[in-house]
N, C-alpha and C. Protein backbone atom coordinates (compact mmCIF):
# COMPACT_ATOMS: atom_id res chain seq x y z
N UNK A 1 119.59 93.19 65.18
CA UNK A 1 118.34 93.86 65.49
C UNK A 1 118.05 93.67 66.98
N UNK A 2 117.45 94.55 67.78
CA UNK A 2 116.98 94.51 69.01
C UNK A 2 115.63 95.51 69.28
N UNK A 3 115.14 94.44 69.88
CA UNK A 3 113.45 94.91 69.70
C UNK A 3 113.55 95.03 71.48
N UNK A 4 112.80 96.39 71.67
CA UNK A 4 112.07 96.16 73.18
C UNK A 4 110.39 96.05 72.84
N UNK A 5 109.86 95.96 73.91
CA UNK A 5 108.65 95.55 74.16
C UNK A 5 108.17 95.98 75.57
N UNK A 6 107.60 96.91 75.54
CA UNK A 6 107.40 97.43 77.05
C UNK A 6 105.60 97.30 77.26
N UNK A 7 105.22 97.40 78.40
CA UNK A 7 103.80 97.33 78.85
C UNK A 7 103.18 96.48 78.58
N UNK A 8 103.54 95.01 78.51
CA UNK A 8 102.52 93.60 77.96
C UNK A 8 101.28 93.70 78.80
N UNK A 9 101.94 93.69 80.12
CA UNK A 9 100.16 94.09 80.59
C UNK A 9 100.46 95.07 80.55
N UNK A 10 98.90 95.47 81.15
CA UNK A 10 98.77 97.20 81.21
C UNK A 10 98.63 97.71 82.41
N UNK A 11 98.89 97.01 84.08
CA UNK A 11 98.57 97.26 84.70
C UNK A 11 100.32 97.58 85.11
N UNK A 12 101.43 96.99 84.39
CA UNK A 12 102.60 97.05 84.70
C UNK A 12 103.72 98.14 84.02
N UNK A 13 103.18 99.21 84.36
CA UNK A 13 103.94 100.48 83.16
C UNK A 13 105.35 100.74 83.35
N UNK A 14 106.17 100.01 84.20
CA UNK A 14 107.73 100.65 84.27
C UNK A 14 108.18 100.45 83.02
N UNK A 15 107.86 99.31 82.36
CA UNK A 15 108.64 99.39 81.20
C UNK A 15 108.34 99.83 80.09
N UNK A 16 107.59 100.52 80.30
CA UNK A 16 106.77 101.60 78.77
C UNK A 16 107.56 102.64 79.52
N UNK A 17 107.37 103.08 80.81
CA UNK A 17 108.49 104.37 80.75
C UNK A 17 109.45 104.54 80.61
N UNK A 18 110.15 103.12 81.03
CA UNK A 18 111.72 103.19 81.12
C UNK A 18 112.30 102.98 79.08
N UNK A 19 111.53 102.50 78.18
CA UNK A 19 111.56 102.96 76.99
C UNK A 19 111.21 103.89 76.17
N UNK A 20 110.50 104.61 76.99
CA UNK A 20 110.27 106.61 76.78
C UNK A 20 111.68 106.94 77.09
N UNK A 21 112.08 106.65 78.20
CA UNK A 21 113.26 107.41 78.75
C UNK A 21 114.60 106.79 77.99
N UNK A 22 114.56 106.05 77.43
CA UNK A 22 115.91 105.48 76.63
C UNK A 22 115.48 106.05 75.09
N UNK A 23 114.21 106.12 74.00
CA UNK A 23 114.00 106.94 73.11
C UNK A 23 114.14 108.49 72.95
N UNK A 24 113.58 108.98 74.30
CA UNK A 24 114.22 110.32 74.87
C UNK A 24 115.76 110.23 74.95
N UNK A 25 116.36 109.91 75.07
CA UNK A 25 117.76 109.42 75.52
C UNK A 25 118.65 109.49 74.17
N UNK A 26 118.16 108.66 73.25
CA UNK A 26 118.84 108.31 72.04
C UNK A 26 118.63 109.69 71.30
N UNK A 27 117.42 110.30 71.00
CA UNK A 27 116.77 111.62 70.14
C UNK A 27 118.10 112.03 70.92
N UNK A 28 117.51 112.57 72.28
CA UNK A 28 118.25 114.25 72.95
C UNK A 28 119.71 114.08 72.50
N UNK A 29 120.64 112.95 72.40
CA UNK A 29 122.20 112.37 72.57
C UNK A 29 122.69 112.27 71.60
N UNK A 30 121.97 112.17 70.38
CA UNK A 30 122.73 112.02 69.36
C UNK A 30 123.32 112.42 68.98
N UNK A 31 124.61 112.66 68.21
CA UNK A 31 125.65 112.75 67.81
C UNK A 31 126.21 114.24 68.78
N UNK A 32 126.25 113.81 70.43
CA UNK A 32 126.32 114.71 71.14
C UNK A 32 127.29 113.53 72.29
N UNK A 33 126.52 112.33 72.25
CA UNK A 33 127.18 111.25 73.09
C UNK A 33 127.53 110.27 72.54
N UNK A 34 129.20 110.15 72.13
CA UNK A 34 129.20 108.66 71.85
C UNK A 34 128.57 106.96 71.92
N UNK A 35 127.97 107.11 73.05
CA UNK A 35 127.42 105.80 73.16
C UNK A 35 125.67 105.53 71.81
N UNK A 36 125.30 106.92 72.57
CA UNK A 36 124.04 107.18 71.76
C UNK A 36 124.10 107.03 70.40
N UNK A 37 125.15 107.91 69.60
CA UNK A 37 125.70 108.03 68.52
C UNK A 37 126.03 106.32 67.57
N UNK A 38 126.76 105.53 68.73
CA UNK A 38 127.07 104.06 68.02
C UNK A 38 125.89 103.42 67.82
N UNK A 39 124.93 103.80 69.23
CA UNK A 39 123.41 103.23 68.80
C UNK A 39 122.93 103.11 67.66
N UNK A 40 122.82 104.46 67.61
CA UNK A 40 121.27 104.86 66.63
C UNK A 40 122.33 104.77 65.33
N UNK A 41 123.72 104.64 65.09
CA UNK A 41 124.49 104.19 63.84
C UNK A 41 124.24 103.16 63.48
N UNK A 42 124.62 102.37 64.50
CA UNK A 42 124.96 100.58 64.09
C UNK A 42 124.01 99.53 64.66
N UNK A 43 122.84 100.41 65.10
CA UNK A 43 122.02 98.83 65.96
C UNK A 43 120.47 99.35 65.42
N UNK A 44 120.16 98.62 64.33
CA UNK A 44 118.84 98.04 64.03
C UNK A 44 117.94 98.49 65.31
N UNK A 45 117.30 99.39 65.62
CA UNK A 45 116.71 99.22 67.14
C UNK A 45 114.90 99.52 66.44
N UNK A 46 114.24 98.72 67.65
CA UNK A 46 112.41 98.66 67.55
C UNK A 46 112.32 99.12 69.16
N UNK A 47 111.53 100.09 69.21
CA UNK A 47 110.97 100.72 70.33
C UNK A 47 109.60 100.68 70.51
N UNK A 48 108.98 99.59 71.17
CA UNK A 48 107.36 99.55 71.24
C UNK A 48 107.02 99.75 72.61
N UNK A 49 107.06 101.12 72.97
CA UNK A 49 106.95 101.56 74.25
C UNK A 49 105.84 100.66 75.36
N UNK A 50 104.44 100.54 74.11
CA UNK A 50 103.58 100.04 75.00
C UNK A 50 102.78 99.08 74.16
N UNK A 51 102.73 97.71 74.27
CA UNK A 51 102.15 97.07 73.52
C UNK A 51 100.18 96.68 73.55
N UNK A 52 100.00 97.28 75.01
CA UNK A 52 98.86 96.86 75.15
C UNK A 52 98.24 98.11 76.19
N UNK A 53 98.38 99.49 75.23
CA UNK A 53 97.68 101.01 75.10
C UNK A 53 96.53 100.93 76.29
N UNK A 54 95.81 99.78 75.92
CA UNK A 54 94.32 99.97 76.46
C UNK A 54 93.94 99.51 77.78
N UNK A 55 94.96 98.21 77.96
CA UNK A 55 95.29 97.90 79.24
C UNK A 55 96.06 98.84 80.02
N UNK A 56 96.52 99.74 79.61
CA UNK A 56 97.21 100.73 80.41
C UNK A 56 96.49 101.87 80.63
N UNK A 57 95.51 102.11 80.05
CA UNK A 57 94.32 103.00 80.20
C UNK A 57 93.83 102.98 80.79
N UNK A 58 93.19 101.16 81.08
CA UNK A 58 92.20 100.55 82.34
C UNK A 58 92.74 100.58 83.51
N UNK A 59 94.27 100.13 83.17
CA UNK A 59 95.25 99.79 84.64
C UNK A 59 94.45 98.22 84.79
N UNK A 60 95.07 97.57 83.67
CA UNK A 60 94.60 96.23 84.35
C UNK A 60 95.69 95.25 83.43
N UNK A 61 95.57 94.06 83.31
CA UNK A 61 96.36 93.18 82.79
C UNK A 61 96.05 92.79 81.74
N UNK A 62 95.31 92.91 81.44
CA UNK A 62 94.37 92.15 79.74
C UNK A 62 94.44 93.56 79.10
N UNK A 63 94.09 92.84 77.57
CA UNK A 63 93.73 94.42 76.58
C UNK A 63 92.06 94.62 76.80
N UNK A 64 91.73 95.42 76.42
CA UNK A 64 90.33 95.88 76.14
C UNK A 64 89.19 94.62 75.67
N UNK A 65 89.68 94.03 75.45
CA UNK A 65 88.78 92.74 74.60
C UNK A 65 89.46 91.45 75.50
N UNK A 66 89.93 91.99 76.59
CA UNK A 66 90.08 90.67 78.05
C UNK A 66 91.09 89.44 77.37
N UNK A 67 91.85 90.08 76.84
CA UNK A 67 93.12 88.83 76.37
C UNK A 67 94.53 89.11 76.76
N UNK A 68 95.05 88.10 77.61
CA UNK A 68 96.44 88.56 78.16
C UNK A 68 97.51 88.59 76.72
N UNK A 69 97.92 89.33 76.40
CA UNK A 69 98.82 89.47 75.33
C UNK A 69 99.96 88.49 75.69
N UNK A 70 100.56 87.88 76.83
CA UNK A 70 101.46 87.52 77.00
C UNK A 70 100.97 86.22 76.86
N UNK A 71 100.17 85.90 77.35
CA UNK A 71 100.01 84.31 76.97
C UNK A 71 99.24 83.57 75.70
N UNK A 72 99.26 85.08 74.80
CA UNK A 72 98.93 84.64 73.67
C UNK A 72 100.12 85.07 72.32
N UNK A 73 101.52 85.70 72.63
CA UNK A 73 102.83 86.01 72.31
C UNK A 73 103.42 85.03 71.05
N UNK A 74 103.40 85.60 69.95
CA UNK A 74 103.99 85.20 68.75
C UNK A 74 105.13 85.09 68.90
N UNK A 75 106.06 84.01 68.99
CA UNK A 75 107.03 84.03 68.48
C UNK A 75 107.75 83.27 66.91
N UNK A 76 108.84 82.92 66.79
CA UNK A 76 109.64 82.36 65.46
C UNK A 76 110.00 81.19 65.48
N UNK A 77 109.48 80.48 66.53
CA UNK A 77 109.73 79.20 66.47
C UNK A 77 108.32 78.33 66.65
N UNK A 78 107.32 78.67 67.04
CA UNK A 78 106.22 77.90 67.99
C UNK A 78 105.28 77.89 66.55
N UNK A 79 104.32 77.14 65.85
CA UNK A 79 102.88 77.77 65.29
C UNK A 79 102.34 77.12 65.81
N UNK A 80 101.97 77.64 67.34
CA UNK A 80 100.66 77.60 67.70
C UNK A 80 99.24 78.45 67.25
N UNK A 81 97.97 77.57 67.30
CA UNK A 81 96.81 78.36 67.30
C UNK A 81 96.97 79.71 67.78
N UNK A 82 96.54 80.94 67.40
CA UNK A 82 96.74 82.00 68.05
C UNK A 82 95.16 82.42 68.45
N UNK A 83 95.19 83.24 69.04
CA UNK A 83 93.84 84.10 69.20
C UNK A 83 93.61 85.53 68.54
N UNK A 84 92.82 86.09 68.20
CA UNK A 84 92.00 86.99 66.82
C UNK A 84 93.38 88.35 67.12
N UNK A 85 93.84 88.21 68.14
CA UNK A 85 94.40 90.00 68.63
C UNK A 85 96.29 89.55 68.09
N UNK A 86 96.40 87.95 68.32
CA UNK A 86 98.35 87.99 67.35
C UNK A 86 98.07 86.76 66.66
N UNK A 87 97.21 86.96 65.41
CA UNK A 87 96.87 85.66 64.79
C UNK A 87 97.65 86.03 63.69
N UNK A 88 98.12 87.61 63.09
CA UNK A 88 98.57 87.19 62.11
C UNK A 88 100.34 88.34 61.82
């Protein structure tokens, strides 16, 4: 499996576009380009262009409700306390 994650803040959009442009990429290519083709065959893929919509709206770094998504980031190893926006 391979997950992207683009736009944690919202004031930082290259990588919400540059995962438009690789989802664009995979759709337009498929079974037109080999590489594309092995992709979207054999690789589990998650495309979350933009994780934090509203911060990218504002053009600022926090979401809408002033919480840096990144320093509040779920992962599979940690249970830390979370805060109300990746508590569950």
């Amino acid at each position: 499996m391979v997950k992207f994650i683009g736009n944690v803040h919202g004031d930082e959009p290259l990588g919400r576009e540059l995962l438009f442009l690789l989802a664009n990429w995979l759709c337009d290519n498929y079974m037109k380009d080999p590489l594309a083709t092995l992709i979207v065959n054999n690789v589990r893929l998650h495309i979350l262009p933009s994780m934090n919509p509203d911060g990218f709206s504002l053009r600022r770094r926090n979401n809408a409700n002033n919480i840096d998504l990144n320093r509040d980031f779920p992962d599979q190893v940690s249970v830390k306390k979370r805060r109300g926006e990746t508590k569950h």
